[in-house]
PDB file of N, CA and C in Angstrom:
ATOM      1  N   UNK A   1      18.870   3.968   0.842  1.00  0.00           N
ATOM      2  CA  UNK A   1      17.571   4.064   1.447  1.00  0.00           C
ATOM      3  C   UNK A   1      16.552   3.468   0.481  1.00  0.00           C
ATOM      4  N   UNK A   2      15.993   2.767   1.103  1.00  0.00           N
ATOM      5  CA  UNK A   2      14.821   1.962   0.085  1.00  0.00           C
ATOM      6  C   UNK A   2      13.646   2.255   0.727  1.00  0.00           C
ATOM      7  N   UNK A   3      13.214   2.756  -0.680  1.00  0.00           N
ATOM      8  CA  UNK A   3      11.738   3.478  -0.443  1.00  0.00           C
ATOM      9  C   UNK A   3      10.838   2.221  -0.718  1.00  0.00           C
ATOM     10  N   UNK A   4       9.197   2.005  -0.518  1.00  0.00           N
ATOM     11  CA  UNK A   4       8.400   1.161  -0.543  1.00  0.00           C
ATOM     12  C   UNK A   4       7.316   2.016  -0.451  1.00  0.00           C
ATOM     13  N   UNK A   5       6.515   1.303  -1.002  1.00  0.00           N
ATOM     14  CA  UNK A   5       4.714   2.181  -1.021  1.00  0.00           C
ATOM     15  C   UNK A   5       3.909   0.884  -0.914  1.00  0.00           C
ATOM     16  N   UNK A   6       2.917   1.329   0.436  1.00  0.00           N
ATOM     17  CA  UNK A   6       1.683   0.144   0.701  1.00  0.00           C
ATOM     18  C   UNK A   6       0.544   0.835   0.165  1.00  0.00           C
ATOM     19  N   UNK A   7      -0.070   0.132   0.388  1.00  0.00           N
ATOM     20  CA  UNK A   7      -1.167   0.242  -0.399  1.00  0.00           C
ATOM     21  C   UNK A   7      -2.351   1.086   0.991  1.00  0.00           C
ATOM     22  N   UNK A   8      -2.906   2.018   0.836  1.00  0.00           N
ATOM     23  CA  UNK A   8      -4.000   2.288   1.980  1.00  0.00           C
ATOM     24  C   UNK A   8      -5.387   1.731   1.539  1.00  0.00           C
ATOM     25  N   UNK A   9      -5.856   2.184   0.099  1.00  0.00           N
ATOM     26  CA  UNK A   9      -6.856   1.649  -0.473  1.00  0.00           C
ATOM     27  C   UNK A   9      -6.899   1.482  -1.751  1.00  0.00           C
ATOM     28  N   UNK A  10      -8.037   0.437  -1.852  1.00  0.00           N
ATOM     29  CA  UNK A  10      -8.576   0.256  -3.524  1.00  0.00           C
ATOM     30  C   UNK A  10     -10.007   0.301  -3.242  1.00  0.00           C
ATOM     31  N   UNK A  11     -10.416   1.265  -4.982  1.00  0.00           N
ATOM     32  CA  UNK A  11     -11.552   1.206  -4.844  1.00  0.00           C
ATOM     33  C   UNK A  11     -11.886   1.154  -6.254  1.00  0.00           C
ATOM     34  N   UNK A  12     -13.245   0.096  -6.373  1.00  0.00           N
ATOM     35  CA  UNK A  12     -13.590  -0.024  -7.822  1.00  0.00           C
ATOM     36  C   UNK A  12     -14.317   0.942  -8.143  1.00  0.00           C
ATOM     37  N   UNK A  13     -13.786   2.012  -9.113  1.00  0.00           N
ATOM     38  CA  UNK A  13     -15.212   2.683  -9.789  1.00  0.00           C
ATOM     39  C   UNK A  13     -15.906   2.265 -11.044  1.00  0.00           C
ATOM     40  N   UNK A  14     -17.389   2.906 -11.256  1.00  0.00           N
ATOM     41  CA  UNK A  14     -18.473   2.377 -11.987  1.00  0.00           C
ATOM     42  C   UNK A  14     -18.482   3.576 -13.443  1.00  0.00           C
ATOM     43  N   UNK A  15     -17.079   4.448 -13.309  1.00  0.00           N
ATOM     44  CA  UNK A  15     -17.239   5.328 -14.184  1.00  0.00           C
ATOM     45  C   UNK A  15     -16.860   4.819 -15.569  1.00  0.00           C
ATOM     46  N   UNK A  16     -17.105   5.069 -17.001  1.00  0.00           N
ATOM     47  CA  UNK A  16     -16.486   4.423 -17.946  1.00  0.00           C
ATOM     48  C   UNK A  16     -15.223   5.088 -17.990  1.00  0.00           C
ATOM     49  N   UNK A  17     -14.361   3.611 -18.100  1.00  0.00           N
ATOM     50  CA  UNK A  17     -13.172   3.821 -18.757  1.00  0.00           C
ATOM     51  C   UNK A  17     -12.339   4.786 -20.070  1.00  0.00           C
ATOM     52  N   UNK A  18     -11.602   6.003 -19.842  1.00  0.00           N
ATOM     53  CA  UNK A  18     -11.530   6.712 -21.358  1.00  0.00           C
ATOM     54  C   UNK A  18     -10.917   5.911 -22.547  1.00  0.00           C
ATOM     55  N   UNK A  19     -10.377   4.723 -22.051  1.00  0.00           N
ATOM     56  CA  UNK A  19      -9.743   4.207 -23.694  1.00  0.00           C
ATOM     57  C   UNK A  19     -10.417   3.527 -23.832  1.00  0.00           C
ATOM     58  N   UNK A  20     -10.968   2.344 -23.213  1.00  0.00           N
ATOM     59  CA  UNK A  20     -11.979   1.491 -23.664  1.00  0.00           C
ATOM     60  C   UNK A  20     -13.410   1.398 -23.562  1.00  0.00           C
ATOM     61  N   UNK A  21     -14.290   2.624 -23.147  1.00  0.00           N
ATOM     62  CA  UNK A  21     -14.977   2.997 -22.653  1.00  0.00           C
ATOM     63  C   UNK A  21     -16.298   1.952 -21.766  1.00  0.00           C
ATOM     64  N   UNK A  22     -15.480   0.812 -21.257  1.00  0.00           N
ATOM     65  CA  UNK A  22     -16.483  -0.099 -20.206  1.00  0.00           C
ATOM     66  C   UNK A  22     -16.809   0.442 -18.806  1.00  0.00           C
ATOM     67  N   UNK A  23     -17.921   0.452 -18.504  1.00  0.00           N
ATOM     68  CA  UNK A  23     -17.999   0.613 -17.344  1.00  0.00           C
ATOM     69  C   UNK A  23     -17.503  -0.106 -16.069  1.00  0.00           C
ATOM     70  N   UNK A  24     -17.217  -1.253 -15.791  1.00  0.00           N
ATOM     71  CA  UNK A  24     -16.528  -2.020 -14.928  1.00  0.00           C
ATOM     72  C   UNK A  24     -15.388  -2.197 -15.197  1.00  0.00           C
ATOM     73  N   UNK A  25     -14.782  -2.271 -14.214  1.00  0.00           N
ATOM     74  CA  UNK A  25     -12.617  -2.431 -14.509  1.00  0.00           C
ATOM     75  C   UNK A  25     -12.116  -1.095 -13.999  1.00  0.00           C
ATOM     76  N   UNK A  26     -12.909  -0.095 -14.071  1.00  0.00           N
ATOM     77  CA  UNK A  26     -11.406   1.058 -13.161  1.00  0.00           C
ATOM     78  C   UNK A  26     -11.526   0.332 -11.549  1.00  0.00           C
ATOM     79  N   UNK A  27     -10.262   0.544 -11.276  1.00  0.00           N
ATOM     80  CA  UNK A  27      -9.745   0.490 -10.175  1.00  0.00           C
ATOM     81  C   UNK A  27      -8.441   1.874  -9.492  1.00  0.00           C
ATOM     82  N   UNK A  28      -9.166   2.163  -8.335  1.00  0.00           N
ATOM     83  CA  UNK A  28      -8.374   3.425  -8.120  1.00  0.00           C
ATOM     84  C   UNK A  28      -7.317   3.050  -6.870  1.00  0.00           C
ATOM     85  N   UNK A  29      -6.268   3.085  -6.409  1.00  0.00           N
ATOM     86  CA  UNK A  29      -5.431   2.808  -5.767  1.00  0.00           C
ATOM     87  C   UNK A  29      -4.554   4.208  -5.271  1.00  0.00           C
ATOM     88  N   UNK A  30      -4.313   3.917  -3.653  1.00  0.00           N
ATOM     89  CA  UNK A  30      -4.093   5.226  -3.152  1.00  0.00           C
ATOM     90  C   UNK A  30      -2.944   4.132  -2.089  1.00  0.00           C
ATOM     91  N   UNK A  31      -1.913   4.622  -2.207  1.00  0.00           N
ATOM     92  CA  UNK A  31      -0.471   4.198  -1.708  1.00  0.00           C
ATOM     93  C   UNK A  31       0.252   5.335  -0.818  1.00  0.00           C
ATOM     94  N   UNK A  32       0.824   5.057   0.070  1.00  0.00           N
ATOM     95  CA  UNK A  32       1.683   5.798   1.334  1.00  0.00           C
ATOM     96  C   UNK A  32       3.096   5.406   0.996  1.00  0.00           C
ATOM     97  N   UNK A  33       3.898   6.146   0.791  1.00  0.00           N
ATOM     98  CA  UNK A  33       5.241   5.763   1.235  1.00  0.00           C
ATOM     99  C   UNK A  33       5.771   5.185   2.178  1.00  0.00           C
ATOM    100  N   UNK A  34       6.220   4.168   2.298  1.00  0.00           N
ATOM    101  CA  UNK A  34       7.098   3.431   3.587  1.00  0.00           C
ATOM    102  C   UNK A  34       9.238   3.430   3.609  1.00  0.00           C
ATOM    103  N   UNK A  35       9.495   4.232   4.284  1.00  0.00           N
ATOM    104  CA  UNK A  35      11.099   4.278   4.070  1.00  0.00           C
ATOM    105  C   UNK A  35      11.630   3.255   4.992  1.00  0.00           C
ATOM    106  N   UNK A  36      12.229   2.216   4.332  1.00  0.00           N
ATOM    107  CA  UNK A  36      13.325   1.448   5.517  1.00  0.00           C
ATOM    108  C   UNK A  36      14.670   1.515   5.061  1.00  0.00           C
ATOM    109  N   UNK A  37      15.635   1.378   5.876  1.00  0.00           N
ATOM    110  CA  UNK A  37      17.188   1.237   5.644  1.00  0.00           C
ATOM    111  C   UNK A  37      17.613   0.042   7.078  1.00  0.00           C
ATOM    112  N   UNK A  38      18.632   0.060   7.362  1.00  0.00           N
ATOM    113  CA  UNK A  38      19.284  -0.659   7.943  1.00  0.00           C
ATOM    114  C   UNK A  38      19.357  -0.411   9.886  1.00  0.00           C
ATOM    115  N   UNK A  39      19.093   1.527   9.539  1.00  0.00           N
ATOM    116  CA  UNK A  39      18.793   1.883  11.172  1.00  0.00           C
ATOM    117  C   UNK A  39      17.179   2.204  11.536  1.00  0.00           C
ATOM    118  N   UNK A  40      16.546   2.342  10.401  1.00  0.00           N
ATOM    119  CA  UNK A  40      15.190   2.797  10.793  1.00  0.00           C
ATOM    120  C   UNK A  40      13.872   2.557   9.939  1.00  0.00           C
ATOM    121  N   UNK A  41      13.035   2.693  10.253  1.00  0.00           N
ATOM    122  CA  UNK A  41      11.526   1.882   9.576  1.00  0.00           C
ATOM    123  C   UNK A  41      10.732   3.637   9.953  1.00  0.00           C
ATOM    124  N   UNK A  42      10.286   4.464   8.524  1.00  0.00           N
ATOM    125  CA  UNK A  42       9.481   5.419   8.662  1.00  0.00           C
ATOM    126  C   UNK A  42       8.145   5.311   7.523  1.00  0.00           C
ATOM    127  N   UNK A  43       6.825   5.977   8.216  1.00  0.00           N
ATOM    128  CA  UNK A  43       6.358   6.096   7.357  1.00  0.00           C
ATOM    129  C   UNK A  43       5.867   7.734   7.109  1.00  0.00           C
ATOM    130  N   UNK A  44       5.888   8.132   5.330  1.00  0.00           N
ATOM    131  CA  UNK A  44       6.032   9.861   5.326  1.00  0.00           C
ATOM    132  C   UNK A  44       4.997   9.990   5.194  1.00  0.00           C
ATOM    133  N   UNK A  45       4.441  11.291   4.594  1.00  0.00           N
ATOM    134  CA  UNK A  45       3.646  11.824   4.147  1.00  0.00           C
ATOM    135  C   UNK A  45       3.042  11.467   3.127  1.00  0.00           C
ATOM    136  N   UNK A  46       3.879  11.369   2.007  1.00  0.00           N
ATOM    137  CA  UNK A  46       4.022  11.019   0.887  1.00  0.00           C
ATOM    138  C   UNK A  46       2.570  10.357   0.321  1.00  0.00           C
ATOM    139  N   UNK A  47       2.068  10.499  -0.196  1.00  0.00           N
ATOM    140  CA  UNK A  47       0.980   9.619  -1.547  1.00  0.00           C
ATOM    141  C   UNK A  47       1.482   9.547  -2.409  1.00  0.00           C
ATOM    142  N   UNK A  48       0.945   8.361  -3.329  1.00  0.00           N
ATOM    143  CA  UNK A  48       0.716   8.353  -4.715  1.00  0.00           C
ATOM    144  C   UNK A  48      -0.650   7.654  -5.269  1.00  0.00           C
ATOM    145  N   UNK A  49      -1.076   8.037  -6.415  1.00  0.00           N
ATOM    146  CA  UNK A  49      -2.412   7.201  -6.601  1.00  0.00           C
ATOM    147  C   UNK A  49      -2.260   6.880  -7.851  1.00  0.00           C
ATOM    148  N   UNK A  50      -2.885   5.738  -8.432  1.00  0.00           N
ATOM    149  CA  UNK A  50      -2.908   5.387  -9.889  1.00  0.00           C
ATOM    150  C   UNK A  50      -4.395   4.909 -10.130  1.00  0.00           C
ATOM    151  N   UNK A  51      -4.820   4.781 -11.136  1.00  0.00           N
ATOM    152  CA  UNK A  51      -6.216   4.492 -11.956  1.00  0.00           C
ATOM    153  C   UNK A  51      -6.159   3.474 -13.417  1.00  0.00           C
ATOM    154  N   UNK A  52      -6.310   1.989 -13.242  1.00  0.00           N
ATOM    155  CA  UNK A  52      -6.004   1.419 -13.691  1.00  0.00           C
ATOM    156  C   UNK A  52      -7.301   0.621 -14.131  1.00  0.00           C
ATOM    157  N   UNK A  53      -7.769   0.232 -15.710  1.00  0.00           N
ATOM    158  CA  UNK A  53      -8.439  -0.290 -16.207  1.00  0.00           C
ATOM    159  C   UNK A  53      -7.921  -1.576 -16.201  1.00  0.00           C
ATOM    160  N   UNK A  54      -8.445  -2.893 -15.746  1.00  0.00           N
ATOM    161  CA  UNK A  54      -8.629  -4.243 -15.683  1.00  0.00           C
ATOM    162  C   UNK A  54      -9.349  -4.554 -16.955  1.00  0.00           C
ATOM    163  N   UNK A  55     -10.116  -4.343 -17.490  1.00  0.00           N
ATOM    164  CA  UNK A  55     -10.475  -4.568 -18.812  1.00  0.00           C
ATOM    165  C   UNK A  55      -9.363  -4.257 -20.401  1.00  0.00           C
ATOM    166  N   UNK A  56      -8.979  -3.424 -20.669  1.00  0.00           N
ATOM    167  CA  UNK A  56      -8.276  -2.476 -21.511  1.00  0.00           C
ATOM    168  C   UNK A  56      -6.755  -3.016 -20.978  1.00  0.00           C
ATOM    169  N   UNK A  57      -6.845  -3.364 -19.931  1.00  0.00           N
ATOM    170  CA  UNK A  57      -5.276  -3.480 -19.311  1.00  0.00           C
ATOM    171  C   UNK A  57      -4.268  -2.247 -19.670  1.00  0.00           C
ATOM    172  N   UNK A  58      -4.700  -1.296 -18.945  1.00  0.00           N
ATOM    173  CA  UNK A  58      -4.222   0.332 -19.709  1.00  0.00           C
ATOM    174  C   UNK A  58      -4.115   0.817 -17.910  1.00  0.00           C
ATOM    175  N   UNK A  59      -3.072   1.693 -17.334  1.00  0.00           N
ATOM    176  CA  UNK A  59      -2.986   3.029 -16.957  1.00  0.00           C
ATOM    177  C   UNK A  59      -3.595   4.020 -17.273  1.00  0.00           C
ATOM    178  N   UNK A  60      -4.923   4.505 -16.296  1.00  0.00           N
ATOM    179  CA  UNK A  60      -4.935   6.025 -17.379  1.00  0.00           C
ATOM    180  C   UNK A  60      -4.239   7.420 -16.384  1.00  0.00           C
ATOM    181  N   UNK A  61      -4.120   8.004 -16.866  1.00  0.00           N
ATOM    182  CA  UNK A  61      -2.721   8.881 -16.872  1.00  0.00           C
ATOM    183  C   UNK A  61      -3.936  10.454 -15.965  1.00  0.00           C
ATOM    184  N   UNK A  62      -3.770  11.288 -14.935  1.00  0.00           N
ATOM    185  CA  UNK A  62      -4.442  12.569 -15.001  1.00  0.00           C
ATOM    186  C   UNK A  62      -5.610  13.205 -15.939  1.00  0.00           C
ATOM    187  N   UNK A  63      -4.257  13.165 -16.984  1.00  0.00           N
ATOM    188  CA  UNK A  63      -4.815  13.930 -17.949  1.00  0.00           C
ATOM    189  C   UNK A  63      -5.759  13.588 -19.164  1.00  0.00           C
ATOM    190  N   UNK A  64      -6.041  12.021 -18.883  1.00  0.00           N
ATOM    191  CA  UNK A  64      -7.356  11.414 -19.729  1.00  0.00           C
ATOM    192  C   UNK A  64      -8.243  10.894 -18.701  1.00  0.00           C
ATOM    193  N   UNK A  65      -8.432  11.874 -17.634  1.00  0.00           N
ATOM    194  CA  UNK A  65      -9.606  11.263 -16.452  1.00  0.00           C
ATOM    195  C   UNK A  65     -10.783  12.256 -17.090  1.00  0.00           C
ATOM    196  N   UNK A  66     -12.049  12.042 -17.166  1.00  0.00           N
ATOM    197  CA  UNK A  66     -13.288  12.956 -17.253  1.00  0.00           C
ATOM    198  C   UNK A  66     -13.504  13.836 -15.988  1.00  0.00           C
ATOM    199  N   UNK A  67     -14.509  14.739 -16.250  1.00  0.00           N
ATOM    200  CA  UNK A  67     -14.607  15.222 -15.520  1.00  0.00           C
ATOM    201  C   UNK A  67     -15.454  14.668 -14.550  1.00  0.00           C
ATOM    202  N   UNK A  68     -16.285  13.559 -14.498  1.00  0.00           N
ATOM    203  CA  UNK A  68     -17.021  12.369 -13.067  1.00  0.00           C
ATOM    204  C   UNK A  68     -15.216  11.705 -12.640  1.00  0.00           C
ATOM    205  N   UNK A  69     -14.775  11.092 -13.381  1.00  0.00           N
ATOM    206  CA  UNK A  69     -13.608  10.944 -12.701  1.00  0.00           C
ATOM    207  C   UNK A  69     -12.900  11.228 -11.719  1.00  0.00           C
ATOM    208  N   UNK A  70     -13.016  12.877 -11.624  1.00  0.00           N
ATOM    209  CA  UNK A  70     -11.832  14.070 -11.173  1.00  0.00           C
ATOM    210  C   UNK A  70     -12.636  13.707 -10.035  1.00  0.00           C
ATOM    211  N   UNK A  71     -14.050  14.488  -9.979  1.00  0.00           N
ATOM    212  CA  UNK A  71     -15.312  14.424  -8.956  1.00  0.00           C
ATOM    213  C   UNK A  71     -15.343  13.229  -7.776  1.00  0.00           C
ATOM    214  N   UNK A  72     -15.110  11.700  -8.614  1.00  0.00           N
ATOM    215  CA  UNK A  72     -15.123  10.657  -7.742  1.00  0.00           C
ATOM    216  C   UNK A  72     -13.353  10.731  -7.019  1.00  0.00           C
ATOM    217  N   UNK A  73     -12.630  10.733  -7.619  1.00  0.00           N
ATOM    218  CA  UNK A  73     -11.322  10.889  -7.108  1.00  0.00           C
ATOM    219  C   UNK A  73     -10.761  11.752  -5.927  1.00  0.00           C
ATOM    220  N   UNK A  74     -12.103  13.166  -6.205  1.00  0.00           N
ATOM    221  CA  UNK A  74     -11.575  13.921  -5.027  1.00  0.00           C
ATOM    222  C   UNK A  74     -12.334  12.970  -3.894  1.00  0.00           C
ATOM    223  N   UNK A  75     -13.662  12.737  -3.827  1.00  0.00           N
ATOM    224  CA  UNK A  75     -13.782  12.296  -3.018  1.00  0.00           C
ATOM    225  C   UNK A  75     -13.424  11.151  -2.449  1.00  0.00           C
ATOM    226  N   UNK A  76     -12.680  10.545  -3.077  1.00  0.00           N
ATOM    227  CA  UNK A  76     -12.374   8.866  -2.767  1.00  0.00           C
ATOM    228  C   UNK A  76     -10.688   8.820  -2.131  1.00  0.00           C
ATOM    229  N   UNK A  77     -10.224  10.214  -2.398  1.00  0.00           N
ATOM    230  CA  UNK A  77      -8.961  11.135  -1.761  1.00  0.00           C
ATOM    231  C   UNK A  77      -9.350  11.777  -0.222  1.00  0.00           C
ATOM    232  N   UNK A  78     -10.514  12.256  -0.151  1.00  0.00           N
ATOM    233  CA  UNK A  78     -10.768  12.579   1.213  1.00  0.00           C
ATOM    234  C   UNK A  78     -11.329  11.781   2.240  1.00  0.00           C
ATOM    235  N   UNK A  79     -11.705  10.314   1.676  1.00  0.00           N
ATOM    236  CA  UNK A  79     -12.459   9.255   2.272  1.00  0.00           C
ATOM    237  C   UNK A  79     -11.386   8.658   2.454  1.00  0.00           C
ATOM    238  N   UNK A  80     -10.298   9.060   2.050  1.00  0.00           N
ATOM    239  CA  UNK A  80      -8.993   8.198   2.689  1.00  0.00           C
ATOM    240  C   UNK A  80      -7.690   8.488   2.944  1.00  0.00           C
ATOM    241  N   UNK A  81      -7.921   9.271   4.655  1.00  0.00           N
ATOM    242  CA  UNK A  81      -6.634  10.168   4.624  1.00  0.00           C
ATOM    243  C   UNK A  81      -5.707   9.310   4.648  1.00  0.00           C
ATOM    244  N   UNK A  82      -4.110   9.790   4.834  1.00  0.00           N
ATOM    245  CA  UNK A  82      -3.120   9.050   5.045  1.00  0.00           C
ATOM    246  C   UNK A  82      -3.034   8.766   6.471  1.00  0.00           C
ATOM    247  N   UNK A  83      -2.299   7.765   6.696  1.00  0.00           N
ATOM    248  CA  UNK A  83      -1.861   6.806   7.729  1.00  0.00           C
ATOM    249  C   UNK A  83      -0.935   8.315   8.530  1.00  0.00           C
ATOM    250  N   UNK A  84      -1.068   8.544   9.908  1.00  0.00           N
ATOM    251  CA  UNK A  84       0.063   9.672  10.189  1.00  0.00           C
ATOM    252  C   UNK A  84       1.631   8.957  10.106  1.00  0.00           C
ATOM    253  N   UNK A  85       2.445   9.607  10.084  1.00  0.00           N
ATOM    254  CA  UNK A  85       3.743   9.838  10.291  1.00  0.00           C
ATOM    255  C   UNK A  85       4.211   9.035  11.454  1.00  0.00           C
ATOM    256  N   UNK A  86       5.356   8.023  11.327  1.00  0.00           N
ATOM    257  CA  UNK A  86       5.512   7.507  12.122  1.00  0.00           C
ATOM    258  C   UNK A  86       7.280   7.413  11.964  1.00  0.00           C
ATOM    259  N   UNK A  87       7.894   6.883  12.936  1.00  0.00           N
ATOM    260  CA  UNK A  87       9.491   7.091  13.083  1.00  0.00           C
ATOM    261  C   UNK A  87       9.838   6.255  13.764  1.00  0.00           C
ATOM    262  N   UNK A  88      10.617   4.502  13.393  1.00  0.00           N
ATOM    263  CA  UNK A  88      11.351   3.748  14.758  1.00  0.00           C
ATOM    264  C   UNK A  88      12.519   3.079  14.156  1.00  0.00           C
ATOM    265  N   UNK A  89      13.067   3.444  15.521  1.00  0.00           N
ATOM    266  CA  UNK A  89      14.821   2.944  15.353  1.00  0.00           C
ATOM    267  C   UNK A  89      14.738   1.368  15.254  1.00  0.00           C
ATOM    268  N   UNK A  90      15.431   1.022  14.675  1.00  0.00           N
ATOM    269  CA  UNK A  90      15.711  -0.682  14.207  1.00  0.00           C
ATOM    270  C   UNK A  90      16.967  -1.053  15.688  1.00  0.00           C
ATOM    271  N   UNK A  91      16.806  -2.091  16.101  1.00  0.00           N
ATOM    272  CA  UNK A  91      17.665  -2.688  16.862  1.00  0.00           C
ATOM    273  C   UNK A  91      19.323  -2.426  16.944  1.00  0.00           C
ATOM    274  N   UNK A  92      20.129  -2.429  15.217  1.00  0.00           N
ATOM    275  CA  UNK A  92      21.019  -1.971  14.791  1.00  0.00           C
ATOM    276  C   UNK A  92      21.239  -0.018  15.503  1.00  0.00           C
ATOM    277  N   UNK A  93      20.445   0.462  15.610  1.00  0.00           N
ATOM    278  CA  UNK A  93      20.640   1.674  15.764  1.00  0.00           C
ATOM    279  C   UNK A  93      20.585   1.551  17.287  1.00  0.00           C
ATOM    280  N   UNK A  94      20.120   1.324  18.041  1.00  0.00           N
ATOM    281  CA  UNK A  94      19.769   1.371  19.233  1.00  0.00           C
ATOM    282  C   UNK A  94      21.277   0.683  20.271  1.00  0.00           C
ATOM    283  N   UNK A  95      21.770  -0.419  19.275  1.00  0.00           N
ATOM    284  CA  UNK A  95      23.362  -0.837  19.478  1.00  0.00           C
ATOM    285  C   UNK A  95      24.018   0.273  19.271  1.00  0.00           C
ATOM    286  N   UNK A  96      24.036   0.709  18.389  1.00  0.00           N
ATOM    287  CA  UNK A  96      25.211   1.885  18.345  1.00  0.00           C
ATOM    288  C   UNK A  96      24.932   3.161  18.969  1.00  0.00           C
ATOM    289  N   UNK A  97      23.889   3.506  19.263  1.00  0.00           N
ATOM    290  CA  UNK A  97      23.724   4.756  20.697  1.00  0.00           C
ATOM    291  C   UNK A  97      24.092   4.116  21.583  1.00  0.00           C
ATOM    292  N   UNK A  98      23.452   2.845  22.325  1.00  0.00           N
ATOM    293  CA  UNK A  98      24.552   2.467  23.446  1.00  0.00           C
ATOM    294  C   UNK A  98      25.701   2.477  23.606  1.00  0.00           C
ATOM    295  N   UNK A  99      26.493   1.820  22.867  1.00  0.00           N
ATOM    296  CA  UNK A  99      27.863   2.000  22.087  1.00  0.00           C
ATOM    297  C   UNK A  99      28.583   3.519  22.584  1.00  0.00           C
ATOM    298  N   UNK A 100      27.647   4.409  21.557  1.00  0.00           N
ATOM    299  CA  UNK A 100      28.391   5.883  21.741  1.00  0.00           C
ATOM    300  C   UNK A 100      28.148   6.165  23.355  1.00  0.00           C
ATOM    301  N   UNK A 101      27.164   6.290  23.727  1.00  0.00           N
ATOM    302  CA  UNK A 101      26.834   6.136  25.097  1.00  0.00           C
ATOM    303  C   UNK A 101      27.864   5.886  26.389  1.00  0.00           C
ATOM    304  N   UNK A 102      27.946   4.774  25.830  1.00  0.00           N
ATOM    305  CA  UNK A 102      29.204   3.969  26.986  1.00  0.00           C
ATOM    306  C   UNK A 102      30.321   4.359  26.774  1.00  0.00           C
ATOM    307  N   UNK A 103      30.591   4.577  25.148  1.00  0.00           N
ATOM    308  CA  UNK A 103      32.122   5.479  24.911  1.00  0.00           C
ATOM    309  C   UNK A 103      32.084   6.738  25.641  1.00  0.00           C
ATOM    310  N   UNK A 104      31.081   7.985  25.453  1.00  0.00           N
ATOM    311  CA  UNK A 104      31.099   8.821  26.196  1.00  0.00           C
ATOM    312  C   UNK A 104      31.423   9.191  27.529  1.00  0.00           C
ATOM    313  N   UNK A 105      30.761   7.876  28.315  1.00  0.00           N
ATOM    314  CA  UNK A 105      30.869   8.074  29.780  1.00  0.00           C
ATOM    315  C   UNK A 105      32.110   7.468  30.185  1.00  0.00           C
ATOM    316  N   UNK A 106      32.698   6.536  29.605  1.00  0.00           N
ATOM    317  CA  UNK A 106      33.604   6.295  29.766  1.00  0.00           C
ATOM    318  C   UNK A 106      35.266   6.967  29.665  1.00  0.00           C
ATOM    319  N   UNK A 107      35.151   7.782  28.506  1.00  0.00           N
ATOM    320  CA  UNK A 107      35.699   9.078  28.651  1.00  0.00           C
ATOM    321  C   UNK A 107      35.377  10.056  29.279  1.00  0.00           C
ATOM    322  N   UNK A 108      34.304  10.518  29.733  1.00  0.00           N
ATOM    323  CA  UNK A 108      34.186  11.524  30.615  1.00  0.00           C
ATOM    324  C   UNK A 108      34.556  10.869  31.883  1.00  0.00           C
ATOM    325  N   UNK A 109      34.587   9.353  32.603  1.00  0.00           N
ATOM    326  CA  UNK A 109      35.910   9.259  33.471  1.00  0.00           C
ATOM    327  C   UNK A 109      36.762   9.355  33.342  1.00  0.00           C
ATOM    328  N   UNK A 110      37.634   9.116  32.345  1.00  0.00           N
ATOM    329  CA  UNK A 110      38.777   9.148  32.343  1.00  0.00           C
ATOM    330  C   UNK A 110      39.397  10.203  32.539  1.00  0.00           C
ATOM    331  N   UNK A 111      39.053  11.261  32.186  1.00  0.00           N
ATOM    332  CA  UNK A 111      39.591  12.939  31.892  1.00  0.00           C
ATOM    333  C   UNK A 111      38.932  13.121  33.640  1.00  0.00           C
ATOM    334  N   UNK A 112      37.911  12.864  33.944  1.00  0.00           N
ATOM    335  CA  UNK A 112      37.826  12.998  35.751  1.00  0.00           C
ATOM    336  C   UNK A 112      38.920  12.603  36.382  1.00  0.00           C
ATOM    337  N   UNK A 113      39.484  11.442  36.273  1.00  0.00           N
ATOM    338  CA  UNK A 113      40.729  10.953  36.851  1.00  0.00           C
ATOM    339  C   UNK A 113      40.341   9.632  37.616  1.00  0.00           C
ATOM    340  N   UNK A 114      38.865   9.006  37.498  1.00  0.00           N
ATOM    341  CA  UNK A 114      38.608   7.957  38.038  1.00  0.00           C
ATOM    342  C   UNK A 114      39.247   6.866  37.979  1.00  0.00           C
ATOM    343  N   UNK A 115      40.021   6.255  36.644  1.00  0.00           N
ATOM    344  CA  UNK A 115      41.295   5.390  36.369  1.00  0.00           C
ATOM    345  C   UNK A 115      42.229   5.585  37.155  1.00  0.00           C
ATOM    346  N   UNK A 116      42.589   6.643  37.371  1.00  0.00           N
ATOM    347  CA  UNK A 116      44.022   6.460  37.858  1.00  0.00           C
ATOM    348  C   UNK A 116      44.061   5.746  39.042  1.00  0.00           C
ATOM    349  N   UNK A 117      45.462   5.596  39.360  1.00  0.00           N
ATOM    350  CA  UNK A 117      45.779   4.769  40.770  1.00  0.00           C
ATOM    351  C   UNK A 117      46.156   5.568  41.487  1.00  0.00           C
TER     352      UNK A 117
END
């Protein structure tokens, strides 16, 4: 199963940076999980967010956000709910329920006695 994460939003903030302390360059990024495999295309619940200085070229991590940070983050978290939940069968899957399908009914004639002569 191969997981994937899109992107829902980016947003530049004007807060200073904690390692390099510039004001321009954070960038906040808020990502959805996307699951595909071979029978199906879902998207979860799932978030993740990261906070990334363009200046400093640094990650900053939770636990070196300020406290305007936390403040802009919650809100820039509620200004962007997630995408809902979504669930679809890939073509591949939809062959093989038919498949079982037709096997089914096809045995449930047989044991009727519709074959016979």
């Amino acid at each position: 199963m191969e997981n994937k994460f899109f992107t829902l939003r980016e947003v530049e903030l004007n807060n200073n940076c904690p390692e390099c302390y510039s004001r321009d360059g954070l960038q906040l990024t808020f990502k959805q999980r996307f699951i595909e495999n071979f029978f199906y295309k879902a998207i979860s619940t799932d978030t993740a967010h990261s906070l990334f200085c363009k200046v400093c070229e640094t990650m900053i991590f939770p636990a070196r956000w300020t406290d305007d940070i936390d403040r802009v983050f919650d809100y820039q978290q509620r200004a962007s709910p997630p995408k809902p939940t979504s669930f679809k069968l890939k073509t591949s899957s939809w062959i093989l329920i038919v498949i079982f399908v037709v096997i089914l009914v096809a045995t449930g004639l047989f044991f009727l006695g519709v074959f016979e002569n």
